[in-house]
C-alpha atoms as a PDB file:
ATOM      1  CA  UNK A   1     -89.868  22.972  27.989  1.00  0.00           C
ATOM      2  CA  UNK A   2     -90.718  25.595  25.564  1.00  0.00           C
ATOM      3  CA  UNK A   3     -87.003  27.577  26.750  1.00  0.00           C
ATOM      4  CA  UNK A   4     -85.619  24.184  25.071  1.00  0.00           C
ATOM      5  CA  UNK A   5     -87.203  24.353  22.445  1.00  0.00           C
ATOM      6  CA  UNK A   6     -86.543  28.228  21.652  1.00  0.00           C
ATOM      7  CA  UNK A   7     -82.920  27.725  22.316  1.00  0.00           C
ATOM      8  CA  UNK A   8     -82.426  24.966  19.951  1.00  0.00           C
ATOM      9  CA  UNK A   9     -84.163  26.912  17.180  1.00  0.00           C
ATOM     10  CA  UNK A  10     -81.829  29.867  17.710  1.00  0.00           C
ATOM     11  CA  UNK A  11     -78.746  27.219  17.364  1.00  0.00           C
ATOM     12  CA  UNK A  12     -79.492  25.796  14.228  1.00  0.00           C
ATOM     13  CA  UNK A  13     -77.578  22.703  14.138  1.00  0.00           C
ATOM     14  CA  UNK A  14     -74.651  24.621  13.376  1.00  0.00           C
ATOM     15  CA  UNK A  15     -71.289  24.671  15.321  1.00  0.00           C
ATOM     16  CA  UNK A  16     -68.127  26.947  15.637  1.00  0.00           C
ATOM     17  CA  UNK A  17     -64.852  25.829  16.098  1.00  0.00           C
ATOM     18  CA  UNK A  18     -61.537  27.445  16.464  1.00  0.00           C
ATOM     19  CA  UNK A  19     -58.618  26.782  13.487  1.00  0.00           C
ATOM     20  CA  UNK A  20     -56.221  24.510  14.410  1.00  0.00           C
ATOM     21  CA  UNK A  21     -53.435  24.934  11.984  1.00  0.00           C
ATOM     22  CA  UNK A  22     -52.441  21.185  13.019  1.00  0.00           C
ATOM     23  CA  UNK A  23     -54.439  20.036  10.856  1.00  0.00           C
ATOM     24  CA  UNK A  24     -53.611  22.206   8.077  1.00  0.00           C
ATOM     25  CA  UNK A  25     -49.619  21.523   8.543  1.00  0.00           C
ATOM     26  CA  UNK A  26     -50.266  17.555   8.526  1.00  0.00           C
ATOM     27  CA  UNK A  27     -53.220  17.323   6.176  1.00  0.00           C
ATOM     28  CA  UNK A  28     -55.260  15.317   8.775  1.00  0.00           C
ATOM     29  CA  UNK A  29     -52.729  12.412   7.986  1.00  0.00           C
ATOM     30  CA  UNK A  30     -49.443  13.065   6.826  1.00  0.00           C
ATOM     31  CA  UNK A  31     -48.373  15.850   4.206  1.00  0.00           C
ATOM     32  CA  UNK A  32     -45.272  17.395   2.638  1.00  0.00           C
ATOM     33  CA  UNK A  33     -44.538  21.369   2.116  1.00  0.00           C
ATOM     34  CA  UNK A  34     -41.638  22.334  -0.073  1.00  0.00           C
ATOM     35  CA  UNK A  35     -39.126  25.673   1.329  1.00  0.00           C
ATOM     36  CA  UNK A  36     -39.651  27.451  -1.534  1.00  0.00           C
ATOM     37  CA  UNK A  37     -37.706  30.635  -0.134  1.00  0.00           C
ATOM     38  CA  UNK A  38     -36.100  31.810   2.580  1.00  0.00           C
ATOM     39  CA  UNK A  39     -34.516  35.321   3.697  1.00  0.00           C
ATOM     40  CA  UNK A  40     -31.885  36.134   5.957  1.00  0.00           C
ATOM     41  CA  UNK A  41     -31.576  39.220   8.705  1.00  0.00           C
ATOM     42  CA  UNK A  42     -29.045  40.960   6.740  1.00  0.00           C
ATOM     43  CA  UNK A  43     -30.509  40.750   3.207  1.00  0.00           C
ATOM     44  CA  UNK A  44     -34.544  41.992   2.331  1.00  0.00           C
ATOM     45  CA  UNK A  45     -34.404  39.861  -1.031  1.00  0.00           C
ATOM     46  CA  UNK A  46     -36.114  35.931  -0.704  1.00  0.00           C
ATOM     47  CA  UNK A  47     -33.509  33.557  -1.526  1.00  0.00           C
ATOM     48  CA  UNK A  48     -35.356  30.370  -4.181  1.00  0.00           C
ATOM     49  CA  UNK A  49     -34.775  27.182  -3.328  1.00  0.00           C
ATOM     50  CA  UNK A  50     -34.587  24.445  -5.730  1.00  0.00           C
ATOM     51  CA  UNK A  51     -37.393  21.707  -6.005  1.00  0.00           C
ATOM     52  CA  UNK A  52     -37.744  19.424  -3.274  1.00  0.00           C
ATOM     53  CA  UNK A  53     -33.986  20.514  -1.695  1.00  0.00           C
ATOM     54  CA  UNK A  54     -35.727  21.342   1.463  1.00  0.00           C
ATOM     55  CA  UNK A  55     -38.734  19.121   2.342  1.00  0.00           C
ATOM     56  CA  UNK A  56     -41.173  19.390   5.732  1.00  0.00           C
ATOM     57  CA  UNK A  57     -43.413  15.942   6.218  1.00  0.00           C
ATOM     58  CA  UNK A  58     -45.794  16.924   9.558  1.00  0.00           C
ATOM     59  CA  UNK A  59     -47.428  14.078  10.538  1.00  0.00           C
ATOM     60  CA  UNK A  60     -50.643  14.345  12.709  1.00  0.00           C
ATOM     61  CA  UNK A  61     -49.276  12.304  15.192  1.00  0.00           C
ATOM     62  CA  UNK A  62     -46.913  15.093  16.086  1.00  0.00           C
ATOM     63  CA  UNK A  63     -43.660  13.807  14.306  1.00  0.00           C
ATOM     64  CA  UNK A  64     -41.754  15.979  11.514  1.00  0.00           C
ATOM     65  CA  UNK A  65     -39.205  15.371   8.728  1.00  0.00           C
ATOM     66  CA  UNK A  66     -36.760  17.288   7.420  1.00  0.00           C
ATOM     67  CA  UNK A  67     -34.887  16.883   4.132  1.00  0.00           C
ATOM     68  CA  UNK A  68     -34.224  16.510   0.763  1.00  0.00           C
ATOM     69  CA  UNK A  69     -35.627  13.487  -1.630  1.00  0.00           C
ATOM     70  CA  UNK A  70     -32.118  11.952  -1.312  1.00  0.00           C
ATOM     71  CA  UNK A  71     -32.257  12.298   2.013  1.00  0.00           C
ATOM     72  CA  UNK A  72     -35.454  10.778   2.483  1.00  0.00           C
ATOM     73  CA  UNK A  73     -34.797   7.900   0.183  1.00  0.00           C
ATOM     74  CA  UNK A  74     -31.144   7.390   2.135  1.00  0.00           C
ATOM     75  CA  UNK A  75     -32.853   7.246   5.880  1.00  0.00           C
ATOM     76  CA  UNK A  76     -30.634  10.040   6.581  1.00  0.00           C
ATOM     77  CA  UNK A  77     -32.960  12.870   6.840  1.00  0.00           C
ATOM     78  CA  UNK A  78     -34.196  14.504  10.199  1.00  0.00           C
ATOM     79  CA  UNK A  79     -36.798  13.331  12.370  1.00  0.00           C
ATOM     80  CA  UNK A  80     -38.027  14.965  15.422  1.00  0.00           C
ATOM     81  CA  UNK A  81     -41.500  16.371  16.867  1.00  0.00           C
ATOM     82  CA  UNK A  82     -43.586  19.760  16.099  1.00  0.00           C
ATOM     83  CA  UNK A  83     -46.376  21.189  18.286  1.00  0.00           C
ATOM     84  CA  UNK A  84     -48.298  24.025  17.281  1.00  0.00           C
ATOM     85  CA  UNK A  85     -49.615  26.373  20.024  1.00  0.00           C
ATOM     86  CA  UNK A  86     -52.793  27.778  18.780  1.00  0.00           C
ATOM     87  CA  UNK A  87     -52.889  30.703  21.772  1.00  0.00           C
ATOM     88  CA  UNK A  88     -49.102  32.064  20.829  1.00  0.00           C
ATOM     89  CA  UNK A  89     -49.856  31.394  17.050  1.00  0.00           C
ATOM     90  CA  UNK A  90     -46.238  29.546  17.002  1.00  0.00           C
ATOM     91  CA  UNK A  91     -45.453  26.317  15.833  1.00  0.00           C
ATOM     92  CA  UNK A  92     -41.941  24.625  17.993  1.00  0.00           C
ATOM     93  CA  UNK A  93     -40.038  22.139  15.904  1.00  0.00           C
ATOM     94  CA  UNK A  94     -37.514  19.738  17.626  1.00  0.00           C
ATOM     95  CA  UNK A  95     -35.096  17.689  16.381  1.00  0.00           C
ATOM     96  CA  UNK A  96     -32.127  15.919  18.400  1.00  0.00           C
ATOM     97  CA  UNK A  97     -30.866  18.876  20.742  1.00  0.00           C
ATOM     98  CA  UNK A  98     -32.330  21.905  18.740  1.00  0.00           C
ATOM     99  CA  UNK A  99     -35.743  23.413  19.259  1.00  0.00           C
ATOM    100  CA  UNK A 100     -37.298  25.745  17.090  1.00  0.00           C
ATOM    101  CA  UNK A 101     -39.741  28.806  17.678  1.00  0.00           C
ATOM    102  CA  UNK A 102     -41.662  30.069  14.574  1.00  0.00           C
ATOM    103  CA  UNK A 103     -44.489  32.641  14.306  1.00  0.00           C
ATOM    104  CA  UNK A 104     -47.307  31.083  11.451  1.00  0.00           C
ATOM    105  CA  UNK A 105     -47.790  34.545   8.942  1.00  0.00           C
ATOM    106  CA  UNK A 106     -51.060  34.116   7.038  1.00  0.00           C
ATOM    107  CA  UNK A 107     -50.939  30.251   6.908  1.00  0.00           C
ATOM    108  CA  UNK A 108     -53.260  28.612   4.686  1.00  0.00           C
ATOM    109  CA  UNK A 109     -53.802  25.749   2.292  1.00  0.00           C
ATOM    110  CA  UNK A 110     -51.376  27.387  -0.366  1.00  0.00           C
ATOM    111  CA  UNK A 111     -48.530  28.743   1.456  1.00  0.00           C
ATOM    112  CA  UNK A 112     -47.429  29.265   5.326  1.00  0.00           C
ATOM    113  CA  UNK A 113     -44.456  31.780   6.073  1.00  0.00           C
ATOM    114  CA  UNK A 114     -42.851  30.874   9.155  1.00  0.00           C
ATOM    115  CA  UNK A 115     -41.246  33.848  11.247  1.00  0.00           C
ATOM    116  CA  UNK A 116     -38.575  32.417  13.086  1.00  0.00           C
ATOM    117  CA  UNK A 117     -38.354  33.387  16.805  1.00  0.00           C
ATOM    118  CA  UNK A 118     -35.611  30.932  17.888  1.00  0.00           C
ATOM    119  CA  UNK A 119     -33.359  29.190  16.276  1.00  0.00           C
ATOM    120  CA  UNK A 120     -29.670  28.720  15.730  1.00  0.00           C
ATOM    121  CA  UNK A 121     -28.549  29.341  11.650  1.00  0.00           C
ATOM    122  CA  UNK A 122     -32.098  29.955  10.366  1.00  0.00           C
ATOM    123  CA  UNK A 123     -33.359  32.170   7.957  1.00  0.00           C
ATOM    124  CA  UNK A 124     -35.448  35.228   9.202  1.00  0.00           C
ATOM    125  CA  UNK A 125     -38.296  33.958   7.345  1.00  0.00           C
ATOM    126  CA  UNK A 126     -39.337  30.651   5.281  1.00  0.00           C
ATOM    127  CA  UNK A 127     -41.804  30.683   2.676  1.00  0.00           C
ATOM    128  CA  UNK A 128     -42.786  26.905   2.864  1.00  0.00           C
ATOM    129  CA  UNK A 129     -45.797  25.407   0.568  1.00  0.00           C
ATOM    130  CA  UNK A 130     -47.397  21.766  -0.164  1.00  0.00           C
ATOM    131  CA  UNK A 131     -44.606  19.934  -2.989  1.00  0.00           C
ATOM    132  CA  UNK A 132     -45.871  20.516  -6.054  1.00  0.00           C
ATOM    133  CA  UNK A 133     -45.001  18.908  -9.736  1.00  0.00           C
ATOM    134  CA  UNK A 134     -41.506  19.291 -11.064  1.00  0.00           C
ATOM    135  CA  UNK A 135     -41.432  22.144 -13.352  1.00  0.00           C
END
């Protein structure tokens, strides 16, 4: 009885947990980051994209968007799945036939840089962060 009670002081009510980056791509519900820049294999320099051209909407149900406002407003954006492997610290996108492989750099609440691992026509890396007012 008294080992019970000894252990439960040393705990302290308080509880680790391991970062799911789920959660941080979809917001807990649904939540939409903006390519800001990407760069390609045979270029060092980040290419700008314009506001809201390329748009990301992870749901935490495990579905993903792709595309611009127009595209969103028209229905004719892209919709497919993501799944984020916590172990591998890489986050597979797919859509129709394609399947993406990215390696999270740094992600947090401001910015995540995706590495891409596999891919066909992708940028080397993407610089993607939550949409943010119009400048």
């Amino acid at each position: 009885m008294c080992a019970v009670i000894l252990l439960s002081a040393c705990i302290n009510g308080e509880q680790t947990y391991r970062v799911d980056h789920t959660f941080l791509l979809s917001g807990g519900n649904s939540k939409v980051w903006m390519l800001k820049g990407t760069q390609m294999n045979t270029n060092s320099e980040l290419k700008n994209n314009a506001w809201g051209e390329v748009l990301f909407v992870f749901y935490l149900t495990g579905e993903v968007l792709v595309g611009s406002f127009g595209d969103l407003d028209r229905g004719t954006f892209d919709k497919g799945r993501f799944k984020y492997f916590e172990s591998k610290n890489e986050l597979l996108i797919s859509i129709a036939n394609e399947h993406w492989v990215f390696e999270l750099e740094n992600p947090s609440d401001e910015g995540i840089v995706l590495q891409t691992k596999k891919g066909k026509n992708l940028a080397s890396l993407m610089h993607l962060v939550p949409l943010s007012l119009p400048n």
